[in-house]
Protein backbone atom coordinates (compact mmCIF):
# COMPACT_ATOMS: atom_id res chain seq x y z
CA UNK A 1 1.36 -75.28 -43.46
CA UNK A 2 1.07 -72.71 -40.85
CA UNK A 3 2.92 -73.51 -37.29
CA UNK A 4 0.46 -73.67 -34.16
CA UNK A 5 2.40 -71.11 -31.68
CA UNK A 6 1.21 -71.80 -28.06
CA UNK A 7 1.30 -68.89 -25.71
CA UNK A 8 0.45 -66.59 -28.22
CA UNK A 9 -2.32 -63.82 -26.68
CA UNK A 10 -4.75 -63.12 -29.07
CA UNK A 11 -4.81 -59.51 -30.83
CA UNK A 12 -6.78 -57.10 -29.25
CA UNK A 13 -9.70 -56.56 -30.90
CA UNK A 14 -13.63 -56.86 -31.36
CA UNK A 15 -14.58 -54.92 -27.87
CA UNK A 16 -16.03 -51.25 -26.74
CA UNK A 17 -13.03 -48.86 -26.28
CA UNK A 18 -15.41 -46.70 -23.62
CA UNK A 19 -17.05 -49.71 -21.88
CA UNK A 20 -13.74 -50.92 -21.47
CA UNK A 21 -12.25 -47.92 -20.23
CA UNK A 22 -14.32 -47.37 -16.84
CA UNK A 23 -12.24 -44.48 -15.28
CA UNK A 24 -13.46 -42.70 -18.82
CA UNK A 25 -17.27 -43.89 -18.57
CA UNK A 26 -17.03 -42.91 -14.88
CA UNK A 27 -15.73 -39.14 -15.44
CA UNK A 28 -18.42 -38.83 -18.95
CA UNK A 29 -21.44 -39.25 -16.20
CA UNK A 30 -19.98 -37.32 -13.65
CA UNK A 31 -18.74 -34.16 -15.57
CA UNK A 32 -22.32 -33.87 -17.25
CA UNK A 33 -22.55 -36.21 -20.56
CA UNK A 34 -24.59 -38.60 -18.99
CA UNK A 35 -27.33 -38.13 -21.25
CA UNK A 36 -25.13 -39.04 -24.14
CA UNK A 37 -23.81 -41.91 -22.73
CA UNK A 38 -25.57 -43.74 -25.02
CA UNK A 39 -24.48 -42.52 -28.37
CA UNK A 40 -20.64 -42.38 -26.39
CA UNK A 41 -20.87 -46.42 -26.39
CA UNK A 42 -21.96 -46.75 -29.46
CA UNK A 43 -19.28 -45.05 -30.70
CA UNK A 44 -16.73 -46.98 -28.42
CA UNK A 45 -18.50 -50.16 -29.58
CA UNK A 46 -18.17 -49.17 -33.67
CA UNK A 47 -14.24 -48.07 -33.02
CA UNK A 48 -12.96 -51.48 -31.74
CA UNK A 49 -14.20 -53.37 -34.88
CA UNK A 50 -12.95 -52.69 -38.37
CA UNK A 51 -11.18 -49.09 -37.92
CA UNK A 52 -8.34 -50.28 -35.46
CA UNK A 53 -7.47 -52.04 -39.10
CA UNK A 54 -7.50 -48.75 -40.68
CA UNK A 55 -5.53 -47.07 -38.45
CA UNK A 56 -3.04 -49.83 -38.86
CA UNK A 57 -3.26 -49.34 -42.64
CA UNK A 58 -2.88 -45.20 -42.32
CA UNK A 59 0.16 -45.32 -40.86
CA UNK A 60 1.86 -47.55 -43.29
CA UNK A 61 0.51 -46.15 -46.26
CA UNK A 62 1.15 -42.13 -45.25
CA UNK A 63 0.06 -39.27 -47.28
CA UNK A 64 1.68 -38.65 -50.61
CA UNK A 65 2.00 -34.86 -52.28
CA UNK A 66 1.47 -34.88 -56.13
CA UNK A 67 2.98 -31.25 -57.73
CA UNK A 68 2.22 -28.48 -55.31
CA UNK A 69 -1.33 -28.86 -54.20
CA UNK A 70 -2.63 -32.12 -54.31
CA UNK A 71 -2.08 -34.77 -50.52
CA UNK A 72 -3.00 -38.41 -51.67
CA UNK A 73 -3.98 -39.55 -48.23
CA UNK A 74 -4.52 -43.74 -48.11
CA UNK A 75 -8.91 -44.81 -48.15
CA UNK A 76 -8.39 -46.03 -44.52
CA UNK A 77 -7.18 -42.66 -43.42
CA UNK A 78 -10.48 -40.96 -45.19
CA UNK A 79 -12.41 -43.51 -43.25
CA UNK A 80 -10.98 -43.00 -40.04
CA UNK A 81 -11.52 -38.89 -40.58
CA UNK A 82 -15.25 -39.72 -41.86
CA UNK A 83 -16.15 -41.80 -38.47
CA UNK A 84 -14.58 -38.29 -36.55
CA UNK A 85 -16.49 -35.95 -38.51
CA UNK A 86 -19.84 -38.02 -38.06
CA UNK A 87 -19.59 -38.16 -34.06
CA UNK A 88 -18.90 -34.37 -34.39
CA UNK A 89 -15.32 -33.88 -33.11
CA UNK A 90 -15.24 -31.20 -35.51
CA UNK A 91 -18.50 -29.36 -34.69
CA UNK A 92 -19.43 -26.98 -31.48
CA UNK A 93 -20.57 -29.08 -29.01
CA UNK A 94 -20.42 -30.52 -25.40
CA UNK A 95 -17.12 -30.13 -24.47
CA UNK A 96 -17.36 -33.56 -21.94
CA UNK A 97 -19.04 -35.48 -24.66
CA UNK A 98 -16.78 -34.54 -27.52
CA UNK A 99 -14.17 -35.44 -25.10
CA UNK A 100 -14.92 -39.34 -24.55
CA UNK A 101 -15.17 -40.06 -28.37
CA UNK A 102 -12.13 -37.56 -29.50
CA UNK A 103 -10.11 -39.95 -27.02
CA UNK A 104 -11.37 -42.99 -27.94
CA UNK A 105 -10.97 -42.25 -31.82
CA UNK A 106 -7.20 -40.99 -30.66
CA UNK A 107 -6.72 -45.05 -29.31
CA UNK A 108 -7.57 -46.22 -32.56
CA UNK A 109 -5.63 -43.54 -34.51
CA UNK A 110 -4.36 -39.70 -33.62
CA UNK A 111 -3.60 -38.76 -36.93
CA UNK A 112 -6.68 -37.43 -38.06
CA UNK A 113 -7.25 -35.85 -34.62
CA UNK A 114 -5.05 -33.07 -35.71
CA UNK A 115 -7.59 -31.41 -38.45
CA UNK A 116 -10.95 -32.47 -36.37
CA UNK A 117 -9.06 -30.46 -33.27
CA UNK A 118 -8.41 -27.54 -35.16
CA UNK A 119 -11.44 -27.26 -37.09
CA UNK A 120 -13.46 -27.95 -34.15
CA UNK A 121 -10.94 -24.77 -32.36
CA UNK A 122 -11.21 -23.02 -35.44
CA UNK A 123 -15.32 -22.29 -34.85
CA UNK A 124 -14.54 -20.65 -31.63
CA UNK A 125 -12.43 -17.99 -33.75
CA UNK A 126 -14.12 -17.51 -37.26
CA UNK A 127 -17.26 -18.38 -38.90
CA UNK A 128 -16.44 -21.77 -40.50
CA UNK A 129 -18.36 -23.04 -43.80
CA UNK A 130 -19.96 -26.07 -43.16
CA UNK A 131 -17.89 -29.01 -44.30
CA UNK A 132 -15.10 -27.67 -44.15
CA UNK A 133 -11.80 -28.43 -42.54
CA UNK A 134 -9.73 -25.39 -40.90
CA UNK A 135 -5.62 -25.47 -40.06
CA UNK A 136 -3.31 -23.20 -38.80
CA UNK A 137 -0.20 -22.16 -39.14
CA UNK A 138 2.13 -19.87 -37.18
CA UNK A 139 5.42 -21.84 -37.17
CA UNK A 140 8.39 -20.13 -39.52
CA UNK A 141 12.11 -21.36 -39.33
CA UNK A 142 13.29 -18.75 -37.94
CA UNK A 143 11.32 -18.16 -35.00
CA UNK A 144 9.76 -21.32 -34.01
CA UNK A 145 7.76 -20.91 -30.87
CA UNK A 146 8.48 -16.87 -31.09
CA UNK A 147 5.91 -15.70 -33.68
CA UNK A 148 6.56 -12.33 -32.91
CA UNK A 149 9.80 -13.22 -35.26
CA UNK A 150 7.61 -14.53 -38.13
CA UNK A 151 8.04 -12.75 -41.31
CA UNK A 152 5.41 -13.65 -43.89
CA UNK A 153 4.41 -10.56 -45.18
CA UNK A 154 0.51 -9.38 -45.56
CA UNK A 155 -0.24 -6.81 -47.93
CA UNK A 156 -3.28 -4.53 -47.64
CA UNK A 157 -5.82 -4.84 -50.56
CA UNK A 158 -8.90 -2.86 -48.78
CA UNK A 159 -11.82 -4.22 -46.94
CA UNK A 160 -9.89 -6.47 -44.52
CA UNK A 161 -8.49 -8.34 -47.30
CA UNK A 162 -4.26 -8.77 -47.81
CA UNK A 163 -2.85 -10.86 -50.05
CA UNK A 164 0.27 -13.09 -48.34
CA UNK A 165 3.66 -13.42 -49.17
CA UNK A 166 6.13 -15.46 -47.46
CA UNK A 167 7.02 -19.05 -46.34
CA UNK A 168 5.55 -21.18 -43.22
CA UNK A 169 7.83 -24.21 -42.04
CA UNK A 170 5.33 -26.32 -40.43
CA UNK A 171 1.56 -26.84 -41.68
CA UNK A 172 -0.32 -29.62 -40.32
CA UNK A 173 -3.06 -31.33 -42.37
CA UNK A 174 -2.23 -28.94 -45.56
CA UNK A 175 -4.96 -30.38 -47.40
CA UNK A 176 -7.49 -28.29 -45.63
CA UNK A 177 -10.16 -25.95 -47.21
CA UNK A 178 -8.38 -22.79 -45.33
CA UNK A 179 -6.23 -21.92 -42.36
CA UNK A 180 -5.48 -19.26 -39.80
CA UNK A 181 -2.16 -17.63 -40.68
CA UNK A 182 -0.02 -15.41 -38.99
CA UNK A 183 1.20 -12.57 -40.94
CA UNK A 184 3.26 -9.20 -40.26
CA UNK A 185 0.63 -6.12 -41.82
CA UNK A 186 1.74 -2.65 -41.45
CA UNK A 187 0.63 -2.34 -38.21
CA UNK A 188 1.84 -5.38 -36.96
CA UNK A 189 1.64 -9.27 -36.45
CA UNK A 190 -2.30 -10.24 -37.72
CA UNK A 191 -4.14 -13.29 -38.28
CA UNK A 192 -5.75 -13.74 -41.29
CA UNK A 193 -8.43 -16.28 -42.80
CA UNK A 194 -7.09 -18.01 -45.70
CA UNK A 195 -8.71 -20.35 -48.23
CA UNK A 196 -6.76 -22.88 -50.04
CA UNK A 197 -6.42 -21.77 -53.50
CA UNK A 198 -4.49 -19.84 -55.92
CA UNK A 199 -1.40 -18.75 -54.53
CA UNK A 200 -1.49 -21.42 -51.95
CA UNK A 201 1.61 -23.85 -52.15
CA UNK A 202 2.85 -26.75 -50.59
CA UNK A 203 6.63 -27.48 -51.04
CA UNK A 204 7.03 -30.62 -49.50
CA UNK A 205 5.32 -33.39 -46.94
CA UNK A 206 6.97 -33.55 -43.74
CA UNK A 207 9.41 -37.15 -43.04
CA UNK A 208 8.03 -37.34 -39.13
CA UNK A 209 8.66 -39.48 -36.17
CA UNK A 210 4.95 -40.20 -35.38
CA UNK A 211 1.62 -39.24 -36.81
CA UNK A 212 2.94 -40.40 -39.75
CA UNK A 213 -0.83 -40.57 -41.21
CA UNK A 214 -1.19 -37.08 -40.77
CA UNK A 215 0.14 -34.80 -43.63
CA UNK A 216 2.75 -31.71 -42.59
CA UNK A 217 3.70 -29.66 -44.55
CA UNK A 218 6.54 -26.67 -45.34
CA UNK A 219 4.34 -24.40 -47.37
CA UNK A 220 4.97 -21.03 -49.74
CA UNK A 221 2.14 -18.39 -49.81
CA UNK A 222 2.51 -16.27 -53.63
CA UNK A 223 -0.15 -14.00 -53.44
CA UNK A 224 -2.84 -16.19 -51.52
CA UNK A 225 -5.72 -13.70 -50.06
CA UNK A 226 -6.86 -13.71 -46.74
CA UNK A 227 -9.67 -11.82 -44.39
CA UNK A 228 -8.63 -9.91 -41.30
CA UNK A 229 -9.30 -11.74 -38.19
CA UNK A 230 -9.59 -9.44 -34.96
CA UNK A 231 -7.81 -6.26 -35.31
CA UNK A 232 -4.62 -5.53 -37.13
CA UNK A 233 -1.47 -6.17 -35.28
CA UNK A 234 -3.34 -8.06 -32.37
CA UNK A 235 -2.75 -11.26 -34.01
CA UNK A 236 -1.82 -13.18 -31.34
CA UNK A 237 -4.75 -12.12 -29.16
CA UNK A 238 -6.80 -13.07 -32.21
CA UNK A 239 -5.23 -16.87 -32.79
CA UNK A 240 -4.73 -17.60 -29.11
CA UNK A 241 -8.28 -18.94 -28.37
CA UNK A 242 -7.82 -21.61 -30.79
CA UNK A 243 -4.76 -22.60 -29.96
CA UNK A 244 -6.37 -22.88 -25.96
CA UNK A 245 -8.90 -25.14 -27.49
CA UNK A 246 -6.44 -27.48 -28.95
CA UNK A 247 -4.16 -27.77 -26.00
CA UNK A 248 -7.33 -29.03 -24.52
CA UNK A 249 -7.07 -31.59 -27.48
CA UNK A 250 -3.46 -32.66 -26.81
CA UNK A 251 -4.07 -33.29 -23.09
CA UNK A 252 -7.10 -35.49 -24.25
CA UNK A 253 -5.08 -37.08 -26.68
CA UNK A 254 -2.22 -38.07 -24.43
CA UNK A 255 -4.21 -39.27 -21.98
CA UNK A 256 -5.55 -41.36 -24.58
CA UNK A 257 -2.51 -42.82 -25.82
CA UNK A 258 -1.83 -43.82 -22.18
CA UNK A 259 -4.94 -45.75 -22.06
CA UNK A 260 -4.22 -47.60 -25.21
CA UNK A 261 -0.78 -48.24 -24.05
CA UNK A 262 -2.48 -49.73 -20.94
CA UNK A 263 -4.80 -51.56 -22.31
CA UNK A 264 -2.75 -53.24 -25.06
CA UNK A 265 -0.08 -54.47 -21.70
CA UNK A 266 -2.91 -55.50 -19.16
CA UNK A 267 -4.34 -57.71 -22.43
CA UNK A 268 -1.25 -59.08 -22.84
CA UNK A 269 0.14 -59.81 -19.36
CA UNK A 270 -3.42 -61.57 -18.39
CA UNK A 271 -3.30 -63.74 -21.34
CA UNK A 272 0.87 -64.73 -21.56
CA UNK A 273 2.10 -67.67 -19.33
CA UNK A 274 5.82 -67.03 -17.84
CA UNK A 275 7.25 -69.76 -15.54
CA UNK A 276 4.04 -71.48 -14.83
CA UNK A 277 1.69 -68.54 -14.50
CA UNK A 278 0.35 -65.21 -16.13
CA UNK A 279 2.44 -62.61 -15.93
CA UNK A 280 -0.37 -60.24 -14.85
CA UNK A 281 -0.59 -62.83 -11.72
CA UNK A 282 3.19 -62.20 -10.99
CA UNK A 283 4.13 -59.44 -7.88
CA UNK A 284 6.67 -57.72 -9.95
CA UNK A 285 4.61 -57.25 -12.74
CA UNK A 286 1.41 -56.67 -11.18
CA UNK A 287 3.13 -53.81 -9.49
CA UNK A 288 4.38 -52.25 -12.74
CA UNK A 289 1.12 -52.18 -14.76
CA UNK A 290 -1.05 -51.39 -11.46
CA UNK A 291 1.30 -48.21 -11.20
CA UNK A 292 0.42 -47.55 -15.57
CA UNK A 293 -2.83 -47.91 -14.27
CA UNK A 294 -2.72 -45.23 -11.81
CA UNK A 295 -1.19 -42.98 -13.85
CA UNK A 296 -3.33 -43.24 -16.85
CA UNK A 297 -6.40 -42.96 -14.43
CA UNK A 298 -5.32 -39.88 -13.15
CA UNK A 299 -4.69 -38.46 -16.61
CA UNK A 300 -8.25 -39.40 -17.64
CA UNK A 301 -10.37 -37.51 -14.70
CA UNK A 302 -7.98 -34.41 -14.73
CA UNK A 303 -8.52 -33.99 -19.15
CA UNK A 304 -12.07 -34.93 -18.41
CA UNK A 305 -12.45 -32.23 -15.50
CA UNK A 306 -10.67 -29.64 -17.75
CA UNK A 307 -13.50 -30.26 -20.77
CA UNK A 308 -15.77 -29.60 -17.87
CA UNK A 309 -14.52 -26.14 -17.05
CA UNK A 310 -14.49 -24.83 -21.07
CA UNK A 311 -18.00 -26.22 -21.17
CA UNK A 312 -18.62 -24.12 -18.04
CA UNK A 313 -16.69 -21.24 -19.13
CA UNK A 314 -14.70 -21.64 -15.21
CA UNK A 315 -11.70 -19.63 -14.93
CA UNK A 316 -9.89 -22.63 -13.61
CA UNK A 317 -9.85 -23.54 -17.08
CA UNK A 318 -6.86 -20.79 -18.02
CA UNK A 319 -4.52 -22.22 -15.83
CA UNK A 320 -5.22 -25.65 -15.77
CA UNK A 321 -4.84 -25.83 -19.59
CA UNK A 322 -1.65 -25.40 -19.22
CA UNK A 323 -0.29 -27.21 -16.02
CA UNK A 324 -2.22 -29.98 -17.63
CA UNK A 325 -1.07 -29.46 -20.68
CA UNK A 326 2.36 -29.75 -19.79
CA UNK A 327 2.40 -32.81 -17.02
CA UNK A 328 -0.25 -35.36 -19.33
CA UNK A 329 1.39 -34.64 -22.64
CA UNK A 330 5.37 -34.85 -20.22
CA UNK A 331 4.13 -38.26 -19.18
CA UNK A 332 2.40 -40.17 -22.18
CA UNK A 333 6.28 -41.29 -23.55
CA UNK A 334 7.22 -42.99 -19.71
CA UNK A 335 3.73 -44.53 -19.80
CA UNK A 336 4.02 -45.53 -23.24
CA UNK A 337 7.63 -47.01 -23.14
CA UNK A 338 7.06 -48.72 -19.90
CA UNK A 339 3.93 -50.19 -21.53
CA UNK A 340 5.69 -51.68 -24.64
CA UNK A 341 8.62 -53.33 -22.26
CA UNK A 342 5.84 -55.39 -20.32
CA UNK A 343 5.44 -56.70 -23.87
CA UNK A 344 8.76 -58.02 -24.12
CA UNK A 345 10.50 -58.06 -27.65
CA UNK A 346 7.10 -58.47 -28.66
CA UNK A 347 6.40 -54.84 -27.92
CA UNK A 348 9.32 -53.93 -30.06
CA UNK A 349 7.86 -55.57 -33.15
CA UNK A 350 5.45 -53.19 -34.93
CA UNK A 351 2.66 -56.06 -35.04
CA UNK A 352 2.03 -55.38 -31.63
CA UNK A 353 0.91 -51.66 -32.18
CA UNK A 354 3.45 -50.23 -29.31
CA UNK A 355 5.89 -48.76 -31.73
CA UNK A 356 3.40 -46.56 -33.30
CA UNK A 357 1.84 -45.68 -30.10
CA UNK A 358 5.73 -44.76 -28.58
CA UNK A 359 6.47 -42.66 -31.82
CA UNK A 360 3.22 -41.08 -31.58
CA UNK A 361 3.58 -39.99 -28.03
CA UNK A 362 6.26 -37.35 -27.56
CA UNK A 363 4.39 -35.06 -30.07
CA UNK A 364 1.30 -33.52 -28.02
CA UNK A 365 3.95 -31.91 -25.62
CA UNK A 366 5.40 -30.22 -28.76
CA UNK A 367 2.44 -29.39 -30.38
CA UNK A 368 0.61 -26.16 -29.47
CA UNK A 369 3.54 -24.59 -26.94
CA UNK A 370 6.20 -27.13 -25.78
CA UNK A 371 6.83 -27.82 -22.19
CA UNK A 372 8.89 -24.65 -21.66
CA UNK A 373 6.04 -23.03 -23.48
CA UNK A 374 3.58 -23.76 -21.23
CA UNK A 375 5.23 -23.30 -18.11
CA UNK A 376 6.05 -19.78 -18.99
CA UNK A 377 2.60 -19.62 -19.70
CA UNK A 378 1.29 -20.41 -16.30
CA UNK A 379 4.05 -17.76 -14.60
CA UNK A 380 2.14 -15.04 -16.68
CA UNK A 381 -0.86 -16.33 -16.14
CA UNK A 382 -0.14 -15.98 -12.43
CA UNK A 383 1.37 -12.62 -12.42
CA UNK A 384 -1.05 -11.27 -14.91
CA UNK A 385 -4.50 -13.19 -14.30
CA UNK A 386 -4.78 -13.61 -10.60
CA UNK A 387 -8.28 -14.58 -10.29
CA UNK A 388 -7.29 -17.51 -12.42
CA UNK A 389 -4.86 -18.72 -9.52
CA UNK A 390 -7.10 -18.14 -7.00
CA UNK A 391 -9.97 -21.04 -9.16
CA UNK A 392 -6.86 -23.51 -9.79
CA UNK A 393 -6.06 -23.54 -5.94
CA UNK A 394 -9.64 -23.30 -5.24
CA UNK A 395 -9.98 -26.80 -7.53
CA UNK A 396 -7.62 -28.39 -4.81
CA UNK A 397 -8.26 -30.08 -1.31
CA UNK A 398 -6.28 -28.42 1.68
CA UNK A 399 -3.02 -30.09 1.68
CA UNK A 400 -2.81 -30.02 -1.94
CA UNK A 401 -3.45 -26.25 -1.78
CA UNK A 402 -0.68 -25.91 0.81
CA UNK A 403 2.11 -27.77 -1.18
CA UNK A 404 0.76 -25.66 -4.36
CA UNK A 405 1.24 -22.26 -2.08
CA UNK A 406 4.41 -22.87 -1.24
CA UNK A 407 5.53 -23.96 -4.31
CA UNK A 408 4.19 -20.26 -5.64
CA UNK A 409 5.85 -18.40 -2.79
CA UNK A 410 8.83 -19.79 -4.79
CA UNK A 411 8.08 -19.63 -8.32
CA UNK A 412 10.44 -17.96 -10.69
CA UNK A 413 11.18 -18.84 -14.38
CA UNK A 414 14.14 -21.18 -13.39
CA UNK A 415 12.26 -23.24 -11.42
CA UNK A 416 8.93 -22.96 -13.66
CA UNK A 417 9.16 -27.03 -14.40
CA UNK A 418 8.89 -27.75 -10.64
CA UNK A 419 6.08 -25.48 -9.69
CA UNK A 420 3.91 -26.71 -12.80
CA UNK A 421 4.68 -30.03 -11.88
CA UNK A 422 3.86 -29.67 -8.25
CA UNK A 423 0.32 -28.37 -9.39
CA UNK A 424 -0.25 -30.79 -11.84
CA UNK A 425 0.29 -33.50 -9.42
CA UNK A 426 -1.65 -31.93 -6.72
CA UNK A 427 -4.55 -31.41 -8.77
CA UNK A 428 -4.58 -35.19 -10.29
CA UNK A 429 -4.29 -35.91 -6.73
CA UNK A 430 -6.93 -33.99 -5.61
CA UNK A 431 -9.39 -35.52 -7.82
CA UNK A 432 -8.47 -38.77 -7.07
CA UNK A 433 -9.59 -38.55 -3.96
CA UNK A 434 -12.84 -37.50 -5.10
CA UNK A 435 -13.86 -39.03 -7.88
CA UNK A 436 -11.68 -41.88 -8.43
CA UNK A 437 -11.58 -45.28 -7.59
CA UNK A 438 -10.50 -45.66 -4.07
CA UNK A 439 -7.53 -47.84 -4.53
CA UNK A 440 -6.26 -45.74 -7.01
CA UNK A 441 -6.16 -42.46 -5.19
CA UNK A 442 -4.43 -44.44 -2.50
CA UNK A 443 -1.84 -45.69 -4.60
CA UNK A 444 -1.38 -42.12 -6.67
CA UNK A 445 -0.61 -40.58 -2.79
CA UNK A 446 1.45 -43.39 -1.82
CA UNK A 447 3.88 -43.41 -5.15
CA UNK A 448 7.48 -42.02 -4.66
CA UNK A 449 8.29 -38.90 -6.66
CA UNK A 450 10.90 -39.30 -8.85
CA UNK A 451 10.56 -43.46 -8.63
CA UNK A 452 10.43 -45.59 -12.08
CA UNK A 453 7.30 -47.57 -12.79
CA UNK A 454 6.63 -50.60 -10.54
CA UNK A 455 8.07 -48.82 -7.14
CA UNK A 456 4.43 -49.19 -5.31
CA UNK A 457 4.70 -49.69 -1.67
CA UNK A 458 3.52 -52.91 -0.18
CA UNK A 459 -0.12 -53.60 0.95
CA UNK A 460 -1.84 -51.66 -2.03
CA UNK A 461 -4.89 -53.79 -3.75
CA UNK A 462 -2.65 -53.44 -6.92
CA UNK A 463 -4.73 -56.72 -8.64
CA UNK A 464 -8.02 -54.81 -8.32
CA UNK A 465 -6.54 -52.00 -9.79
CA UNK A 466 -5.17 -53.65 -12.89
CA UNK A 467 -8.55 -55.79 -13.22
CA UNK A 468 -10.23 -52.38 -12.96
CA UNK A 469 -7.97 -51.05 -16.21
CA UNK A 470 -8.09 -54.46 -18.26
CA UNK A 471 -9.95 -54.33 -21.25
């Protein structure tokens, strides 16, 4: 016979992952998907029922290679990429509404965000069949985050065709129907459209921290053929417009995993009794998950702002890609970790989700440019690209754009973490103040810099603010 357990919160479960999130609802009507907010609940409401089981089941079942070509991926996984490709996270779209539902389906699961994101990135490069699924892959051991190093060879064989030769390291979601490849032509590294077929090999399934659902791969290419994208030798120019479209994804789906993480501790703090009261009724504690709250608010309206701008086309968008980019995706572990201690032990045990959602969470600042990456971006994006400066400051209120000048007048390569950080922060700050709840923005201003979780100054509303994040 089963032992009744008293003070045992019930699992999380059965409830609308947008309703719930209202900083999320909030930015979807003001950043112009009103008119689908509609379909956006529906799809929040159909997410918090069954498939937070799948995703559960995904990750401990991960994909299995049979011989060189085949991924066994587990049903729940399949069903979990079906309810993606049915909202149209892999389609051209609305940015803002694509947004809402990509992070929502990210709460319940992010490894099959990682082939919606880049087939969805993939139509903005190449015409895509419909149905299928599009990867990439640049990455080769010895070069790593310098492609210009890569050495897969392409050989001409007339009309824009080459057949490929040569070995990739890292291939995400391998069993897609083709992939954009970087490969060094005779006149130079090109990109080239490759179906999966003969000559295409996979050598083995990556062991991973996280996103363990998710197949990667080390591949071998013998011969596969592949179309000409762009011009020859510009291949970089050719790829990089995908890649800008899934950095968008990454900053979406670490402010995603925030929200998760702070929904899953506000759930459990309001409904766990510690020396006579809830623990989400206790100062100390109230203070730490108000300040998760903050942060994972201000992650939501700056990713939801950015969709905005590559809807728009705005040339705030180049910049604040990557500043984004780098700050959301730097802060999703912190969030995450702090999240699974209000938890307790509990937190530690992989019933409780947290686990999954810490492992999960270092990997968006990795994927698509680490942090480095992307801070070098931004300094050539400001050298090179200054009407793209002049939008991002534009973006900010007055004494956000004077912290963010000074911190250019400054700017070199050494000091590239600082000045990406200052404008990340001044921006999330920024809009805050104008779109967010007020509360919030007060307590976002009022935070120390460098301080841990939980150092809120006194007389901040910090119950409203976690009632205002509780799910």
């Amino acid at each position: 016979m089963a032992i009744q357990v008293a003070n045992q919160p019930p699992p999380l479960r059965d409830y609308n992952l947008v309703a719930a999130n209202v900083p999320l609802l909030e930015a979807l009507r003001r950043e112009g998907g009103a008119s689908a907010e509609d379909d956006v609940l529906a799809f929040g409401a159909e997410l918090g029922g069954e498939p937070l089981e799948w995703g559960r089941l995904a990750n401990e079942h991960p994909p299995v290679l049979h011989g060189h070509d085949h991924v066994e991926f587990h049903p729940a996984w399949h069903s979990l990429l079906e309810l993606g490709l049915r909202a149209g996270l892999a389609q051209p779209g609305p940015h803002i509404v694509r947004a809402a539902k990509f992070m929502a389906l990210t709460q319940v699961e992010a490894g099959v965000g990682c082939p919606l994101s880049m087939t969805h990135a993939a139509h903005s490069v190449v015409h895509v069949p419909e149905g299928w699924l599009v990867g990439m892959s640049m990455t080769e051991k010895q070069g790593g985050s310098d492609v210009r190093a890569n050495e897969m060879e392409a050989r001409p064989a007339g009309e824009g065709e080459a057949t490929l030769h040569g070995e990739k390291w890292f291939c995400s979601a391998p069993m897609s129907d083709a992939f954009l490849i970087l490969a060094q032509a005779p006149g130079g590294l090109s990109c080239y459209f490759v179906p999966r077929g003969d000559g295409f090999v996979i050598e083995k399934l990556k062991d991973k921290l996280g996103n363990r659902s998710n197949a990667s791969s080390e591949i071998r290419l013998d011969g596969a053929r592949g179309r000409l994208v762009g011009e020859e030798g510009r291949g970089i120019p050719a790829i990089i417009e995908m890649v800008v479209h899934t950095r968008l994804d990454c900053v979406l789906g670490s402010a995603a995993l925030m929200r998760e993480a702070v929904a899953q501790a506000t759930h459990w703090c309001t409904h766990r009794v510690v020396f006579g009261k809830p623990l989400v009724d206790q100062p100390l504690m109230q203070n730490v998950l108000a300040d998760l709250c903050v942060e994972s608010e201000a992650a939501t309206i700056g990713a939801l702002r950015l969709a905005r701008a590559f809807d728009e086309d705005d040339e705030f968008r180049r910049i604040g890609t990557a500043v984004l980019k780098y700050w959301v995706c730097k802060r999703a572990p912190a969030v995450v970790g702090e999240a699974l201690e209000c938890l307790g032990g509990n937190g530690f045990v992989e019933d409780s989700g947290l686990p999954r959602l810490y492992r999960e969470s270092p990997l968006n600042a990795i994927w698509e440019g680490s942090s480095n990456v992307q801070c070098l971006d931004v300094l050539r994006a400001l050298r090179r690209e200054p009407a793209s400066a002049a939008a991002f400051i534009a973006e900010l209120e007055e004494r956000d754009q004077t912290r963010v000048e000074q911190a250019l007048a400054a700017a070199d390569e050494e000091g590239a973490r600082r000045l990406v950080e200052t404008m990340a922060v001044a921006l999330q700050a920024t809009l805050l103040d104008r779109h967010g709840d007020p509360a919030v923005a007060a307590a976002f201003r009022a935070r120390e810099r460098f301080g841990a979780f939980g150092t809120l100054s006194a007389g901040l509303p910090l119950a409203a603010i976690v009632e205002r994040h509780r799910p």
